[in-house]
Protein backbone atom coordinates (compact mmCIF):
# COMPACT_ATOMS: atom_id res chain seq x y z
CA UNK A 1 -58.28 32.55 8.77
CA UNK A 2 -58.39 29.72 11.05
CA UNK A 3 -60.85 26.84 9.97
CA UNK A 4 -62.75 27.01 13.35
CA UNK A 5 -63.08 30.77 12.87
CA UNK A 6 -64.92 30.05 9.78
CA UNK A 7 -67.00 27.49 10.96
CA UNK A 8 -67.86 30.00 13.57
CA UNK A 9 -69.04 32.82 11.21
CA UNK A 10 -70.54 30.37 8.96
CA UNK A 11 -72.31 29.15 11.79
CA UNK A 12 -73.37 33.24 12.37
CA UNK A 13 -74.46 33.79 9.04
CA UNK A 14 -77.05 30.71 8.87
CA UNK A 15 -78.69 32.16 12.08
CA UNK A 16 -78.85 35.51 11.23
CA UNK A 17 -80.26 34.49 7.51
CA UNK A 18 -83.00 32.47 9.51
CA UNK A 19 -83.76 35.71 12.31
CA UNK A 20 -83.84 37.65 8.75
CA UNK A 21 -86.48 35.38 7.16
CA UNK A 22 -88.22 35.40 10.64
CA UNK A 23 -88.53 39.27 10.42
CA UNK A 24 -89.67 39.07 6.24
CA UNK A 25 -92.09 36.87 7.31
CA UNK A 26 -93.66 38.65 10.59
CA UNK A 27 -93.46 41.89 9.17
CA UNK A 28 -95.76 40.64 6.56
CA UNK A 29 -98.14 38.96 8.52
CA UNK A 30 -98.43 42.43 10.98
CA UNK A 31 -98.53 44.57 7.50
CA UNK A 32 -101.44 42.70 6.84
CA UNK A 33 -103.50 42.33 9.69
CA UNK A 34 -106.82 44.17 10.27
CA UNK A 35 -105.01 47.01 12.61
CA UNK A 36 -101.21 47.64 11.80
CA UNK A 37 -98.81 48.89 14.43
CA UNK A 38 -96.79 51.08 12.89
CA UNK A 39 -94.60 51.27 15.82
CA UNK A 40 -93.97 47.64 15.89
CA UNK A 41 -93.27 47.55 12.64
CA UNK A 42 -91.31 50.58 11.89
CA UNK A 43 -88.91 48.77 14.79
CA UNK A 44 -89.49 45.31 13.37
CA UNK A 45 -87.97 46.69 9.64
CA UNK A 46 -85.05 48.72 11.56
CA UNK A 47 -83.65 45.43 13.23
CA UNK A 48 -84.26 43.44 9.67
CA UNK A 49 -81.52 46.40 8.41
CA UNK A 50 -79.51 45.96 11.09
CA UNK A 51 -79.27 41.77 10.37
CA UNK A 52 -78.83 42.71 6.40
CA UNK A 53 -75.90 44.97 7.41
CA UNK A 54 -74.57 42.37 9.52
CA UNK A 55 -75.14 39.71 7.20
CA UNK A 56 -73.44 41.70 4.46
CA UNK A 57 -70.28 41.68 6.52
CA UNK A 58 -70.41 38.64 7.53
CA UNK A 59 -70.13 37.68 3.51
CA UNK A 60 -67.29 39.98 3.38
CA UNK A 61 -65.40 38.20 6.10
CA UNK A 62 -66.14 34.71 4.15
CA UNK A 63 -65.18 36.26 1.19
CA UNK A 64 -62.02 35.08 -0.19
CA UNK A 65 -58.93 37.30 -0.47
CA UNK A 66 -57.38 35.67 -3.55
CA UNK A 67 -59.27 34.64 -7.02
CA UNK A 68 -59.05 30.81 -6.51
């Protein structure tokens, strides 16, 4: 793989581990408010499983093929 590709889903995987803390950390904050949308949140945890399966193959892709 092409150093610039790498750079590129390196580059991926730092944002999408910062939207992921983003989520973790709003989720909590709406979980413990006086009145919880469970709408919101029900959608809120949906996209953080949709970044973790992303992230995971993202990993994958970084992943070398060969023990070094």
């Amino acid at each position: 793989m092409p150093l610039t590709d790498i750079r590129t889903l390196q580059m991926q995987l730092l944002e999408l581990e910062a939207e992921h803390r983003e989520l973790d950390h709003l989720i909590e904050t709406l979980d413990q408010g006086p009145t919880t949308d469970e709408l919101a949140l029900r959608r809120l945890k949906k996209r953080k499983l949709v970044l973790k399966d992303r992230l995971n193959q993202l990993t994958e892709q970084l992943r070398p093929n060969e023990p070094a």
